[in-house]
N, C-alpha and C. Protein backbone atom coordinates (compact mmCIF):
# COMPACT_ATOMS: atom_id res chain seq x y z
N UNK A 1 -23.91 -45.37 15.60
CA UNK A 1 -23.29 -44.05 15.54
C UNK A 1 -22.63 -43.73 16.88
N UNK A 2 -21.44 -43.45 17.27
CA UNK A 2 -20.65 -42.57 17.73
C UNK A 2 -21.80 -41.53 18.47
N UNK A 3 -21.75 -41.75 20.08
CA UNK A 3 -22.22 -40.80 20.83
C UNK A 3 -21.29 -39.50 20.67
N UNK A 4 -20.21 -39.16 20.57
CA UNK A 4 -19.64 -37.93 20.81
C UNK A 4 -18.54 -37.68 19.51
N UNK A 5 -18.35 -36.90 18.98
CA UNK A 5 -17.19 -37.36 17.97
C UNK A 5 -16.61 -35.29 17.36
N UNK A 6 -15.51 -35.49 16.97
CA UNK A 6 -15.19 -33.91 16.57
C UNK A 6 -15.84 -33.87 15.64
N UNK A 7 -15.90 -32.45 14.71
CA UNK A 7 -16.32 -32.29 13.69
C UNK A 7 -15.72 -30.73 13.55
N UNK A 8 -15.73 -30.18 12.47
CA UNK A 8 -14.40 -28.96 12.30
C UNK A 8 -15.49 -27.71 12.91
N UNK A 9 -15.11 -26.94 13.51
CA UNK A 9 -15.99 -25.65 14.23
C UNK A 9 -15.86 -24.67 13.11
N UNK A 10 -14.63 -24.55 12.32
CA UNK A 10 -15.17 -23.28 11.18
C UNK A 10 -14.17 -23.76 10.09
N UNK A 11 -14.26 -23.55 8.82
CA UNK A 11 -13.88 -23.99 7.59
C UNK A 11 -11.97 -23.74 7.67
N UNK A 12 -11.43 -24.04 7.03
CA UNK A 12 -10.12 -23.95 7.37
C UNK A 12 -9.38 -24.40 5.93
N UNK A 13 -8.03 -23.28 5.38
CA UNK A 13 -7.39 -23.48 4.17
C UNK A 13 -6.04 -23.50 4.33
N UNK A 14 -5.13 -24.27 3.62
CA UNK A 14 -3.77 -24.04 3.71
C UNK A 14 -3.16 -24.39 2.35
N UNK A 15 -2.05 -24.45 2.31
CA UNK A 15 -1.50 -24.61 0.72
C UNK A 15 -0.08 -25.08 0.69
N UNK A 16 -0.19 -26.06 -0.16
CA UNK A 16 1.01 -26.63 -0.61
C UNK A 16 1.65 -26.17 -1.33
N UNK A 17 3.43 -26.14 -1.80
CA UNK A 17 3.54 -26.00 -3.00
C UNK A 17 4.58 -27.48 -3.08
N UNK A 18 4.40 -27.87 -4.75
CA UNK A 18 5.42 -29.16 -4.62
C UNK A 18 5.45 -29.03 -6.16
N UNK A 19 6.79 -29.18 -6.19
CA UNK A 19 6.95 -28.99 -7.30
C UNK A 19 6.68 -27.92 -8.60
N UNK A 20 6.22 -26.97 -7.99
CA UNK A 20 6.13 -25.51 -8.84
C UNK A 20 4.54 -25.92 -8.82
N UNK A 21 3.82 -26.55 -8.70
CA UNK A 21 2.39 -27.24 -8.58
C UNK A 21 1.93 -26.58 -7.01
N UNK A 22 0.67 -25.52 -7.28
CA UNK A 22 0.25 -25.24 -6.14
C UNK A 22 -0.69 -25.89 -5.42
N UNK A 23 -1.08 -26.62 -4.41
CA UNK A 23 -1.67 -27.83 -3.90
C UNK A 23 -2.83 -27.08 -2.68
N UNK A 24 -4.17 -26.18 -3.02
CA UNK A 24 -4.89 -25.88 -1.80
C UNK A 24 -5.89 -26.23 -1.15
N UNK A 25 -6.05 -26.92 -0.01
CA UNK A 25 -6.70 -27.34 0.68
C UNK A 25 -7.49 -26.91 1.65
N UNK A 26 -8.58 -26.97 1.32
CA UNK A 26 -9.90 -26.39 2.60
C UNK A 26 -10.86 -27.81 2.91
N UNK A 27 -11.18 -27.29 4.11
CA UNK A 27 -12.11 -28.18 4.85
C UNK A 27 -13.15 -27.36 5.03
N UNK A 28 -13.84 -28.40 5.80
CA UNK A 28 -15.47 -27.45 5.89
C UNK A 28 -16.41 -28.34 6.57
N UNK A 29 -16.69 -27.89 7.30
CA UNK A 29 -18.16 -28.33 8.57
C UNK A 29 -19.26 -29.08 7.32
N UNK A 30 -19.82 -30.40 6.84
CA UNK A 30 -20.85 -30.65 5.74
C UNK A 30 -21.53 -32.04 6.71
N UNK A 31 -22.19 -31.76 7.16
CA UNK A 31 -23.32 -32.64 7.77
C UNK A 31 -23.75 -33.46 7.11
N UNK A 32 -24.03 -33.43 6.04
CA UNK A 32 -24.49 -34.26 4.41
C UNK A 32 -24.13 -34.08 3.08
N UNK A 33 -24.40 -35.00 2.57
CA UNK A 33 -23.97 -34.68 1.31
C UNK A 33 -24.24 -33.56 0.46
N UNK A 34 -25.76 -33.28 0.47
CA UNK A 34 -26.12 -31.56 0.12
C UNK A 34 -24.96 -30.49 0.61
N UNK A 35 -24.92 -30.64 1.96
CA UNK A 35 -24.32 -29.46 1.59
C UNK A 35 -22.63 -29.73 1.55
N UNK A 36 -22.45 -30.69 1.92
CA UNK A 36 -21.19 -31.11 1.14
C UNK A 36 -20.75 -30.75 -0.31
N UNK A 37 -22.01 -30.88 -1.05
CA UNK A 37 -22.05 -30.62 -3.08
C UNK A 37 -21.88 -29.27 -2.96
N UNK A 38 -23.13 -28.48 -2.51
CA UNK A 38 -22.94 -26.95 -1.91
C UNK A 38 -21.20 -26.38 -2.03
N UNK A 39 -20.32 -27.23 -1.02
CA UNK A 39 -19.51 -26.45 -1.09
C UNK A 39 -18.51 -26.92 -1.89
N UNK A 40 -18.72 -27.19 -2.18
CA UNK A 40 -17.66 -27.63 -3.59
C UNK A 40 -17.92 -26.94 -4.67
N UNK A 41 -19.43 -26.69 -5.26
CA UNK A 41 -19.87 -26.07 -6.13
C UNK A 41 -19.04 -24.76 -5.87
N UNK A 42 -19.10 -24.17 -5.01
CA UNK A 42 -19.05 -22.56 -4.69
C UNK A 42 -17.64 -22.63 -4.76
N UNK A 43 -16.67 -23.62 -4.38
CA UNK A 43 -15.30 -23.66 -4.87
C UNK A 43 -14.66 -23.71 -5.81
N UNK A 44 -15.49 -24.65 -6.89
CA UNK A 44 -15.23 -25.00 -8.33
C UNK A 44 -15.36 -23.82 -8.45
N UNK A 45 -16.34 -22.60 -8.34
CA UNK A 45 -17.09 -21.06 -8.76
C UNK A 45 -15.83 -20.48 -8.52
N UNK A 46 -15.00 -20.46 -7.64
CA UNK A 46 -13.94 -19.92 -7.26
C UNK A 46 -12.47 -20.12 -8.10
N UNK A 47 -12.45 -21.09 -8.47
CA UNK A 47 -11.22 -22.02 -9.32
C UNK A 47 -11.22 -22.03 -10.08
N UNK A 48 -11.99 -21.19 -10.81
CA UNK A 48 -12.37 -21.49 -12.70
C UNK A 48 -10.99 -21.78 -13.67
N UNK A 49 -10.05 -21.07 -12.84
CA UNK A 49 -8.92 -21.64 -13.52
C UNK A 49 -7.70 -22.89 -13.14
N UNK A 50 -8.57 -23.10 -11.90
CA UNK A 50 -7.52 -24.38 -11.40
C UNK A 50 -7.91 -26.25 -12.20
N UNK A 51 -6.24 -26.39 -12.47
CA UNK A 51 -6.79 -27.61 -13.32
C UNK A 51 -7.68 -28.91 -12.53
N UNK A 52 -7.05 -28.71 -11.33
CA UNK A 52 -8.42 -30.25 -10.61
C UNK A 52 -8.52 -29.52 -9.13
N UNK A 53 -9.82 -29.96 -8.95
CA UNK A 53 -10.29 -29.72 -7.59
C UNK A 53 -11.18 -31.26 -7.33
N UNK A 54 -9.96 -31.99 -6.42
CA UNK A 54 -10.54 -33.23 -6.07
C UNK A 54 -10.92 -32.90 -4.59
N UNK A 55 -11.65 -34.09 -4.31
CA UNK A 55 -12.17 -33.90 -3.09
C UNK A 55 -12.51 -35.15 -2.02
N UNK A 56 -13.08 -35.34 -0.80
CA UNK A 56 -13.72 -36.43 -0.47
C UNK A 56 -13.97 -35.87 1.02
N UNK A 57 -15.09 -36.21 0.74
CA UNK A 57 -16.06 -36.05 2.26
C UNK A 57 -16.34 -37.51 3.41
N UNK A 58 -16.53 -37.48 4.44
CA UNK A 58 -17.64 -37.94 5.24
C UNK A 58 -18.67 -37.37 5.54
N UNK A 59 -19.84 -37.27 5.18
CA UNK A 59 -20.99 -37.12 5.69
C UNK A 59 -21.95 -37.98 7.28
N UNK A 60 -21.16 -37.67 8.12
CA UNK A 60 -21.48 -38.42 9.69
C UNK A 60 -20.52 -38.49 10.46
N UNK A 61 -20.40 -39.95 11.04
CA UNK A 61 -19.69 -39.64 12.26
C UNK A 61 -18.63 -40.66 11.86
N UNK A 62 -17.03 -40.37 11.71
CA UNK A 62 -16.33 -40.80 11.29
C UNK A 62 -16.02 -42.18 10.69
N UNK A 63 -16.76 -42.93 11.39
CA UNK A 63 -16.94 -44.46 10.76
C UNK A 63 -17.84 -44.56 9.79
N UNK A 64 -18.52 -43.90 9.26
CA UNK A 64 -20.25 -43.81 8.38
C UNK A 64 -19.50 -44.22 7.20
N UNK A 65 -20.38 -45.00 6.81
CA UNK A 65 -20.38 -45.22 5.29
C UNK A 65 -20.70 -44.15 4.40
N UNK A 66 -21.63 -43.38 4.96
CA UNK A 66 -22.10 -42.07 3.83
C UNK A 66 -20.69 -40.74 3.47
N UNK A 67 -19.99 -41.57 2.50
CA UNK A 67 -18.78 -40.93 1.94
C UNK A 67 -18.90 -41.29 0.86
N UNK A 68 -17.90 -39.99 -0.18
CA UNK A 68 -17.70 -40.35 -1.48
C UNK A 68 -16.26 -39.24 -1.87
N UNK A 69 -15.75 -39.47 -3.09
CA UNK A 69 -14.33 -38.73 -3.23
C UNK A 69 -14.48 -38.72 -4.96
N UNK A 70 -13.62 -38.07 -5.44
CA UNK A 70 -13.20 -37.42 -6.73
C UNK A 70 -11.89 -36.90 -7.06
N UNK A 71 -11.61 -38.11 -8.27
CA UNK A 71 -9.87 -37.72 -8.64
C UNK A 71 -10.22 -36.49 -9.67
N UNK A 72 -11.04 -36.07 -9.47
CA UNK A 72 -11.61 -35.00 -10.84
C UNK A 72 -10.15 -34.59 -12.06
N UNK A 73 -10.01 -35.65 -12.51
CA UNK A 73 -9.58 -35.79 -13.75
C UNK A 73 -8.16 -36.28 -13.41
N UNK A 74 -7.72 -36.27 -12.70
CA UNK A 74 -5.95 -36.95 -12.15
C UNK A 74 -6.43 -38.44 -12.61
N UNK A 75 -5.23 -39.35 -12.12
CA UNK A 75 -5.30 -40.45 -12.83
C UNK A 75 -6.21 -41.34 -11.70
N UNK A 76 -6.70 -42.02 -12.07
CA UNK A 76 -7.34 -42.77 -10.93
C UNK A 76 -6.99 -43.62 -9.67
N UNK A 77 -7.32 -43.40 -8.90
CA UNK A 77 -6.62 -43.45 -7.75
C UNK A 77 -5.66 -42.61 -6.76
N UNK A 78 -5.55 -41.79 -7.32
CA UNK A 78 -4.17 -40.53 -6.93
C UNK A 78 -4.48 -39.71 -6.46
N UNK A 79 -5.63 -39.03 -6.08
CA UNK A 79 -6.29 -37.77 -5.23
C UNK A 79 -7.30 -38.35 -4.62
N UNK A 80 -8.83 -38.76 -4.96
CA UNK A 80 -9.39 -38.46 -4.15
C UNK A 80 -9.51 -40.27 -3.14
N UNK A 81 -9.00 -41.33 -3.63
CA UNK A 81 -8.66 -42.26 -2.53
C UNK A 81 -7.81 -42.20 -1.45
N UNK A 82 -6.47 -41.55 -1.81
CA UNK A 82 -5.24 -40.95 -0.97
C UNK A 82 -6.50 -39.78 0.73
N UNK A 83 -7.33 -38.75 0.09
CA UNK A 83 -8.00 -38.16 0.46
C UNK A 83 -9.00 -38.63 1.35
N UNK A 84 -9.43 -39.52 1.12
CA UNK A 84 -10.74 -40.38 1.64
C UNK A 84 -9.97 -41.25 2.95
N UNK A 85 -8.58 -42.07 2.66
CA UNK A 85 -8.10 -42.43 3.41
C UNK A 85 -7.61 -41.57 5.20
N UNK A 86 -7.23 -41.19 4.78
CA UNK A 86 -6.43 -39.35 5.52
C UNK A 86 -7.98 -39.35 6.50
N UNK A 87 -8.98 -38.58 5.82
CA UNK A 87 -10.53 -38.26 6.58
C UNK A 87 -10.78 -39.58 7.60
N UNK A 88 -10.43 -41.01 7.24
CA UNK A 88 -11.15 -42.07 7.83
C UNK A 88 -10.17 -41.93 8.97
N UNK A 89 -8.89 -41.35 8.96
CA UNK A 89 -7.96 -42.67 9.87
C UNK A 89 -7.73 -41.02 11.09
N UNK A 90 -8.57 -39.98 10.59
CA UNK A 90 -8.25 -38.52 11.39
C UNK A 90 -9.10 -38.72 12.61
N UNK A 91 -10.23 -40.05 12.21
CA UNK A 91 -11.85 -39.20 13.61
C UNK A 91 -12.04 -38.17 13.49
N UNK A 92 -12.30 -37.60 12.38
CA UNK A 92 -12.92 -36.45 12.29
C UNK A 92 -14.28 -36.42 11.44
N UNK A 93 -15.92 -36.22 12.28
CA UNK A 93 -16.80 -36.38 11.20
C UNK A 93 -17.19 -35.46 10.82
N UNK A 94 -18.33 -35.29 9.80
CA UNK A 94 -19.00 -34.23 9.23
C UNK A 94 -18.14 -33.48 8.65
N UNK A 95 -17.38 -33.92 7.46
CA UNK A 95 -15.86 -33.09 7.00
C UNK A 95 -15.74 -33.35 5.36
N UNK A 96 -15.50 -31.90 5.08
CA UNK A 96 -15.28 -32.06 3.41
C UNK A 96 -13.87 -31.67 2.91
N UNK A 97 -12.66 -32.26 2.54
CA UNK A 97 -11.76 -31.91 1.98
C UNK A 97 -11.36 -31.36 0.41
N UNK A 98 -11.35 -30.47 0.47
CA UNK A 98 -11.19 -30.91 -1.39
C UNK A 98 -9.63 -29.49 -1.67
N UNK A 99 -8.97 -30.43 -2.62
CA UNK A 99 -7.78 -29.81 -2.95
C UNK A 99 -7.97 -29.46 -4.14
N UNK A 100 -7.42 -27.97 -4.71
CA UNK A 100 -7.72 -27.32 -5.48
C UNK A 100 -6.17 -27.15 -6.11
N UNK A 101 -5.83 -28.15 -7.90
CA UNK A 101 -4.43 -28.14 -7.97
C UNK A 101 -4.37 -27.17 -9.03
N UNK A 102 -3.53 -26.37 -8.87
CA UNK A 102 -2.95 -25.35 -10.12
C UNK A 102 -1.38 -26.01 -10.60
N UNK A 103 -1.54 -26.72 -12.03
CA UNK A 103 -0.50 -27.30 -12.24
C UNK A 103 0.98 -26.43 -12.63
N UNK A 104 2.17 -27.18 -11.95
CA UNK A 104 3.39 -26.29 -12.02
C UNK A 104 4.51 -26.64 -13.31
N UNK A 105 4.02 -27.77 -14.19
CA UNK A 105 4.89 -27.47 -15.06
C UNK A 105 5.46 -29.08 -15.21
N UNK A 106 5.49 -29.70 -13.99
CA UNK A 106 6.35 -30.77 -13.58
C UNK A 106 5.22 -32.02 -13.56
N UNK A 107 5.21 -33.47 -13.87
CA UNK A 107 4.38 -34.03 -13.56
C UNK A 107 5.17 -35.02 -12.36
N UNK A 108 3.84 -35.46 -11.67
CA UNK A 108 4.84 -35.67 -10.40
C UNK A 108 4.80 -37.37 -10.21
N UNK A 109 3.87 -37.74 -11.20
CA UNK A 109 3.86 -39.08 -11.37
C UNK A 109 2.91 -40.38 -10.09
N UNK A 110 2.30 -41.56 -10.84
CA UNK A 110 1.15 -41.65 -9.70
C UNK A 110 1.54 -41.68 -8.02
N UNK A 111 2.84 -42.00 -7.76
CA UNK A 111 3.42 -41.80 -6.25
C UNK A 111 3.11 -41.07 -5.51
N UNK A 112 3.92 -39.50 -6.91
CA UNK A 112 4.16 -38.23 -6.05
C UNK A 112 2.89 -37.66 -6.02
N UNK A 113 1.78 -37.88 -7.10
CA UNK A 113 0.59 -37.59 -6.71
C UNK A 113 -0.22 -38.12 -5.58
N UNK A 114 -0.29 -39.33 -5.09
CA UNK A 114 -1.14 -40.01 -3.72
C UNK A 114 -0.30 -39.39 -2.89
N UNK A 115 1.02 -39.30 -2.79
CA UNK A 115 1.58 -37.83 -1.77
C UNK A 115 0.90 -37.05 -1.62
N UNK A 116 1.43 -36.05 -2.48
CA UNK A 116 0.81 -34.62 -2.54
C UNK A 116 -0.71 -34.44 -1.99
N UNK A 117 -1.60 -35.05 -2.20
CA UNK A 117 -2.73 -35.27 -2.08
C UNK A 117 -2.80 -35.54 -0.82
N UNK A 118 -2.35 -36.79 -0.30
CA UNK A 118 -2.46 -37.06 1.69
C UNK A 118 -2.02 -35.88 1.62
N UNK A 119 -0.75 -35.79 1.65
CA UNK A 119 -0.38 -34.42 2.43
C UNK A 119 -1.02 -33.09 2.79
N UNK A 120 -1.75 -32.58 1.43
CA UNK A 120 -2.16 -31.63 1.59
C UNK A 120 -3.67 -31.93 2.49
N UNK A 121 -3.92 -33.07 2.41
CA UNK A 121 -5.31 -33.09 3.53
C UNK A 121 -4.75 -33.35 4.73
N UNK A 122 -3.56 -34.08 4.90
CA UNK A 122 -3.29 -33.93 6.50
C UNK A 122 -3.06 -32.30 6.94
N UNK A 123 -2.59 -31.75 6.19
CA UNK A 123 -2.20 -30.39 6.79
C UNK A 123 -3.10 -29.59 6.63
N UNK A 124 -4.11 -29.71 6.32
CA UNK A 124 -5.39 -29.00 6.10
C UNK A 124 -6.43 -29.46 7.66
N UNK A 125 -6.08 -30.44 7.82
CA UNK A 125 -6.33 -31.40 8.89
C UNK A 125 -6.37 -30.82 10.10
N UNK A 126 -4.75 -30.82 10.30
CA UNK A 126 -3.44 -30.70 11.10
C UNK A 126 -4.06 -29.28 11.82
N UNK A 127 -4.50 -28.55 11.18
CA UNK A 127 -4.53 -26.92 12.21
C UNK A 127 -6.32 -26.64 11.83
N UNK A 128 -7.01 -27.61 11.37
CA UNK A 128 -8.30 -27.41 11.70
C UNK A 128 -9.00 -27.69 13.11
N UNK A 129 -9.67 -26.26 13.22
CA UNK A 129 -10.43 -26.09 14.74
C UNK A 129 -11.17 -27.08 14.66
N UNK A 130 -11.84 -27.89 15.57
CA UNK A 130 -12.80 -28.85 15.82
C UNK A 130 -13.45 -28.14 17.47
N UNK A 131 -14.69 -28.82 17.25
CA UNK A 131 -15.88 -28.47 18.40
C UNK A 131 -15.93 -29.94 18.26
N UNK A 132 -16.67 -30.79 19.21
CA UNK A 132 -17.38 -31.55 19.51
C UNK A 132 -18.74 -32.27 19.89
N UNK A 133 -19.39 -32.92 18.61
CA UNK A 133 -20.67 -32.96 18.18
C UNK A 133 -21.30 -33.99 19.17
N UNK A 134 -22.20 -34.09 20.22
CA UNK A 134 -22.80 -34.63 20.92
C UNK A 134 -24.14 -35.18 20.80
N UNK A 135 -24.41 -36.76 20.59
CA UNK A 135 -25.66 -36.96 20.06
C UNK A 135 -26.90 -36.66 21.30
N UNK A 136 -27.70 -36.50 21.45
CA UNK A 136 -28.99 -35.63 22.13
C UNK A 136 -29.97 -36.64 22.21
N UNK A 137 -30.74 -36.86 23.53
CA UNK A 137 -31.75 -36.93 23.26
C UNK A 137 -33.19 -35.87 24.36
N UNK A 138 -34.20 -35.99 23.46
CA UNK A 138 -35.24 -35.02 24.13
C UNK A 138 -36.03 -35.72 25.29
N UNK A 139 -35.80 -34.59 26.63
CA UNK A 139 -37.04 -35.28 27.39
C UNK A 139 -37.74 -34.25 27.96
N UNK A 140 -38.77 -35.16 28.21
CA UNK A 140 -39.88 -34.23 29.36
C UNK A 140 -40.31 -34.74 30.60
N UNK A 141 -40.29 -34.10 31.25
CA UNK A 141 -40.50 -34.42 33.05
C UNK A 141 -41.44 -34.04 33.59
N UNK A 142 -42.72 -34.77 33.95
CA UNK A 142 -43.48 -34.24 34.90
C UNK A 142 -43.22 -34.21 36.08
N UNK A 143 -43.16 -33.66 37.69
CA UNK A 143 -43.10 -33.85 38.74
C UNK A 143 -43.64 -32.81 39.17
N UNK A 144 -44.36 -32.75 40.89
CA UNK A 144 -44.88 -31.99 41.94
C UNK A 144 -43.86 -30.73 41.65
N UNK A 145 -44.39 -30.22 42.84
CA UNK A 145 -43.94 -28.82 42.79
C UNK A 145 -42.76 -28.64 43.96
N UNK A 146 -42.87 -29.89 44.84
CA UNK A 146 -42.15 -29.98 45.94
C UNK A 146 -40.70 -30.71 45.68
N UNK A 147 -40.45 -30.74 44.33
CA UNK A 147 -38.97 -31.65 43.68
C UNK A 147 -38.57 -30.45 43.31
N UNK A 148 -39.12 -29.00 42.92
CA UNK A 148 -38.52 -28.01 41.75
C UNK A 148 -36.89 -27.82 42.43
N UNK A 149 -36.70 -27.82 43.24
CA UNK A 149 -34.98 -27.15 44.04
C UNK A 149 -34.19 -28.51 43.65
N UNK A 150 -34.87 -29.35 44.22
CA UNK A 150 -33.75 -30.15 43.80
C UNK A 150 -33.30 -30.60 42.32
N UNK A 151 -34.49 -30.79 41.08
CA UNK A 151 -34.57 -30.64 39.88
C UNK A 151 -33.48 -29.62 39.61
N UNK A 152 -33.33 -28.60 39.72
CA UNK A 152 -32.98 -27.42 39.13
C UNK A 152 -31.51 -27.55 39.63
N UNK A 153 -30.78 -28.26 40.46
CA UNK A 153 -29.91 -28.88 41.17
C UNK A 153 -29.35 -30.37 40.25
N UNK A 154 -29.89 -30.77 39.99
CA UNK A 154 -29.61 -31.87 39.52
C UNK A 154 -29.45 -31.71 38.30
N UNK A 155 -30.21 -30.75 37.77
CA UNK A 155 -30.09 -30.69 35.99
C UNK A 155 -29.04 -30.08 35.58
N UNK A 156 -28.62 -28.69 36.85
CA UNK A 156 -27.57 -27.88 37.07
C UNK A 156 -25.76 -29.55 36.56
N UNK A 157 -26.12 -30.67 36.92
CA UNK A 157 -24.88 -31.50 37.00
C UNK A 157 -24.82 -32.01 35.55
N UNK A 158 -25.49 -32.09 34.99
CA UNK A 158 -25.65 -32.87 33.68
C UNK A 158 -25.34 -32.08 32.30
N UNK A 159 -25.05 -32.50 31.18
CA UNK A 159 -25.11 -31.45 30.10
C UNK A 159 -26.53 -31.26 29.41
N UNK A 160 -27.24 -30.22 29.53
CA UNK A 160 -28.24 -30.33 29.02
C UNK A 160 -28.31 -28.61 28.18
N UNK A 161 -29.47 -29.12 27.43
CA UNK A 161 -29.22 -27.43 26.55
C UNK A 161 -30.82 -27.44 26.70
N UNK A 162 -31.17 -26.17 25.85
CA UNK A 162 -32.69 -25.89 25.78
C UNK A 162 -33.95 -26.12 27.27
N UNK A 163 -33.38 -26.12 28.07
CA UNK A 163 -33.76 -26.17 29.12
C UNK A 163 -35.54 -24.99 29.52
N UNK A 164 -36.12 -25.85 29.67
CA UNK A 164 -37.42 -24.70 29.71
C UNK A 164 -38.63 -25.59 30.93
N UNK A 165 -38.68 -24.88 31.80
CA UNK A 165 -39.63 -25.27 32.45
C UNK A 165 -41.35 -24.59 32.31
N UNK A 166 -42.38 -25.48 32.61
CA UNK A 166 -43.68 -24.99 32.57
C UNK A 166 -44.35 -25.27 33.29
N UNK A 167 -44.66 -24.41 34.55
CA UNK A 167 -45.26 -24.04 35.56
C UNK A 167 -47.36 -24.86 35.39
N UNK A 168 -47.52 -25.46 35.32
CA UNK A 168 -48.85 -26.11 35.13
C UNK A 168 -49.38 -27.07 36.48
N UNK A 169 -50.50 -27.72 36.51
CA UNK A 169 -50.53 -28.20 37.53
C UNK A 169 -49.23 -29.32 38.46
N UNK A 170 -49.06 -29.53 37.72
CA UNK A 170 -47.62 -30.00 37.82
C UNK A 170 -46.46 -28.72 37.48
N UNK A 171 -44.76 -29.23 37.74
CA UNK A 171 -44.11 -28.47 36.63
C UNK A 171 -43.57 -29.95 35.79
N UNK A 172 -43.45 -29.03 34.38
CA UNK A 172 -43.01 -29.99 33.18
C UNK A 172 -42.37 -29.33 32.63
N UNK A 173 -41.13 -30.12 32.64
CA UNK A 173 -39.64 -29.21 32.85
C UNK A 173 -39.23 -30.35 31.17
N UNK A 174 -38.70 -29.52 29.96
CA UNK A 174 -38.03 -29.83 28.82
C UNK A 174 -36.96 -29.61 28.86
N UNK A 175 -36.04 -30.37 28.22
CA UNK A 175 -34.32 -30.13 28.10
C UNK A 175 -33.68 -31.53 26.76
N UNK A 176 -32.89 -31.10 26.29
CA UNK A 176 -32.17 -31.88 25.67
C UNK A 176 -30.74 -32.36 26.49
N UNK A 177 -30.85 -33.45 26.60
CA UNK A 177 -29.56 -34.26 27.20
C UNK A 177 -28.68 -35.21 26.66
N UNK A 178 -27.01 -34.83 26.93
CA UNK A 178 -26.69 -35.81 26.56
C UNK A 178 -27.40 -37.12 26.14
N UNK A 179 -26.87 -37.94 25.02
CA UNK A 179 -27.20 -39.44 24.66
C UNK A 179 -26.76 -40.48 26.07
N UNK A 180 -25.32 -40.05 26.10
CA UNK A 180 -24.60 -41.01 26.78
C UNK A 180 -25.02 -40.70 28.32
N UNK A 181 -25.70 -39.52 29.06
CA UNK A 181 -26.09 -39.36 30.52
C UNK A 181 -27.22 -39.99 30.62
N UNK A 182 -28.28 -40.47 29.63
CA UNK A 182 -29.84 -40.64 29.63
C UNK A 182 -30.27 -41.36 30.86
N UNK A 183 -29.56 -42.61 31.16
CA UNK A 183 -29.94 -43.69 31.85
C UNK A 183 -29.51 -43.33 33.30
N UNK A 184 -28.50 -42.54 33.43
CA UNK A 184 -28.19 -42.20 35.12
C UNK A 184 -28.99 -41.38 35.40
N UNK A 185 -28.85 -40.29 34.33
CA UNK A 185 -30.34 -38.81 34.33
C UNK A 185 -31.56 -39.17 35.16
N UNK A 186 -32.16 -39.74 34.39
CA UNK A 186 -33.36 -40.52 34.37
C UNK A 186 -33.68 -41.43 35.80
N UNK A 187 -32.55 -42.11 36.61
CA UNK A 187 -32.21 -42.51 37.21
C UNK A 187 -32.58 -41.91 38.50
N UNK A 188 -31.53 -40.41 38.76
CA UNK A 188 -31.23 -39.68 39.73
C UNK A 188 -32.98 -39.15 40.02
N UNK A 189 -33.46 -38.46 38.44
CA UNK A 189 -34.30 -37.80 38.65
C UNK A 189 -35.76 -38.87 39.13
N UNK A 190 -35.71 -40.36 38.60
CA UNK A 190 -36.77 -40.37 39.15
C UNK A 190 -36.35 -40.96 40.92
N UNK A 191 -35.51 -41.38 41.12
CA UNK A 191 -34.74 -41.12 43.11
C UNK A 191 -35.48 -39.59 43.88
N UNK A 192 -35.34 -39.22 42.58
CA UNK A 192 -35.38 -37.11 43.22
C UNK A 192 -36.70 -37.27 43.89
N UNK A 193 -37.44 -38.01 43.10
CA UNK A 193 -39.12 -37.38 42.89
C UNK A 193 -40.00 -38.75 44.00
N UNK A 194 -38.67 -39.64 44.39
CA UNK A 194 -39.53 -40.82 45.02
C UNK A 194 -40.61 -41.63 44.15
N UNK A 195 -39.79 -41.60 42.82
CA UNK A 195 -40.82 -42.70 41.82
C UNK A 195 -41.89 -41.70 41.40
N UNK A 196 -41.89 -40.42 41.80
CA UNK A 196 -43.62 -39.50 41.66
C UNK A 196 -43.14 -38.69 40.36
N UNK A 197 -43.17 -38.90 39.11
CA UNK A 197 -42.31 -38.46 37.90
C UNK A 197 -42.76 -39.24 36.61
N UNK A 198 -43.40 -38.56 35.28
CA UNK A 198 -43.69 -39.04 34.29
C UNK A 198 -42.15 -38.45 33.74
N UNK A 199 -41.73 -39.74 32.55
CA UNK A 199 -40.66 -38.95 32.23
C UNK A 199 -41.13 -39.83 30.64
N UNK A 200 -40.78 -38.71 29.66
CA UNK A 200 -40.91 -39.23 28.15
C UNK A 200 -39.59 -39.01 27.63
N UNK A 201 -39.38 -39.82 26.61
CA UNK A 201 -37.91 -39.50 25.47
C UNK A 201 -38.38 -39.39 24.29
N UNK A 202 -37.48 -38.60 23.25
CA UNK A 202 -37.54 -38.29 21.92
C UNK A 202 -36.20 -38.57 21.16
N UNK A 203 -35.86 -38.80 20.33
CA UNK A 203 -34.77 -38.85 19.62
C UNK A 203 -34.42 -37.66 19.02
């Protein structure tokens, strides 16, 4: 897995029209497949009258195998492979596309359909916000009481979240850290402490 990778920060819709055929596309933050189904369900709930709402997710980090797609009733091959393609080649993980078609009258034939379809996921794509998902791991630090300044200095350089120290005969200082800092972290801090430092990891 991909130490660092985008993933969309808040759901995002746009809309095609082609051919008198309205083409709408939303994305959506889906960590897994649950709630990947989740939101599709609640879309289908929404579309009751749109003739296909195809779709295709990644569930992970852009290379993951844990994906799946749906020509939901188009001809096979023409929505949700076009769709699936688009998601792989964006780097974008944890992402659900699904296009919602209201037909215009015109059929656009299997071409203009694997069109229509990229298209409307690139541009659904195209102006979706992304944050950047950072894999973590947990540690804990024992050291004296005579490291705390510089600790608090050093941790100050690193990305770390949840940060909590506990004042005990020792201090035993918790934080989540970068994946990719672990080994310099770990490094600096036990330099800090002159080797005098229990340090544990968690995934």
């Amino acid at each position: 897995m991909s130490l660092s990778f985008p993933i969309p920060a808040q759901s995002h819709q746009t809309e095609l029209e082609i051919k008198r055929s309205r083409f709408l596309a939303f994305a959506a933050h889906t960590p897994n497949p649950e709630v990947a189904n989740h939101f599709l369900r609640e879309l289908r709930a929404r579309h009751l009258g749109a003739n296909h709402v195809c779709w295709a997710y990644i569930a992970g980090a852009p290379n993951s195998t844990l994906m799946s797609m749906s020509d939901d009733g188009e001809p096979s091959g023409t929505a949700g492979m076009p769709m699936l393609k688009v998601l792989q080649h964006s780097g974008i993980g944890e992402v659900t596309v699904a296009v919602v078609r209201y037909f215009g009258g015109t059929k656009l034939g299997t071409g203009g359909l694997q069109r229509a379809y990229s298209d409307a996921t690139s541009a659904v794509l195209a102006e979706l916000p992304v944050r950047h998902w950072v894999q973590r791991v947990g540690l804990t630090l024992a050291f004296d009481y005579g490291f705390d300044g510089g600790m608090l200095q050093l941790v100050s350089q690193y990305d770390c979240e949840q940060i909590h120290y506990d004042y005990q005969q020792q201090i035993v200082l918790t934080l989540q850290l970068a994946k990719a800092q672990q080994q310099a972290f770990c490094q600096q801090a036990t330099d800090l402490c002159a080797g005098k430092i229990v340090i544990q990891s968690s995934e």
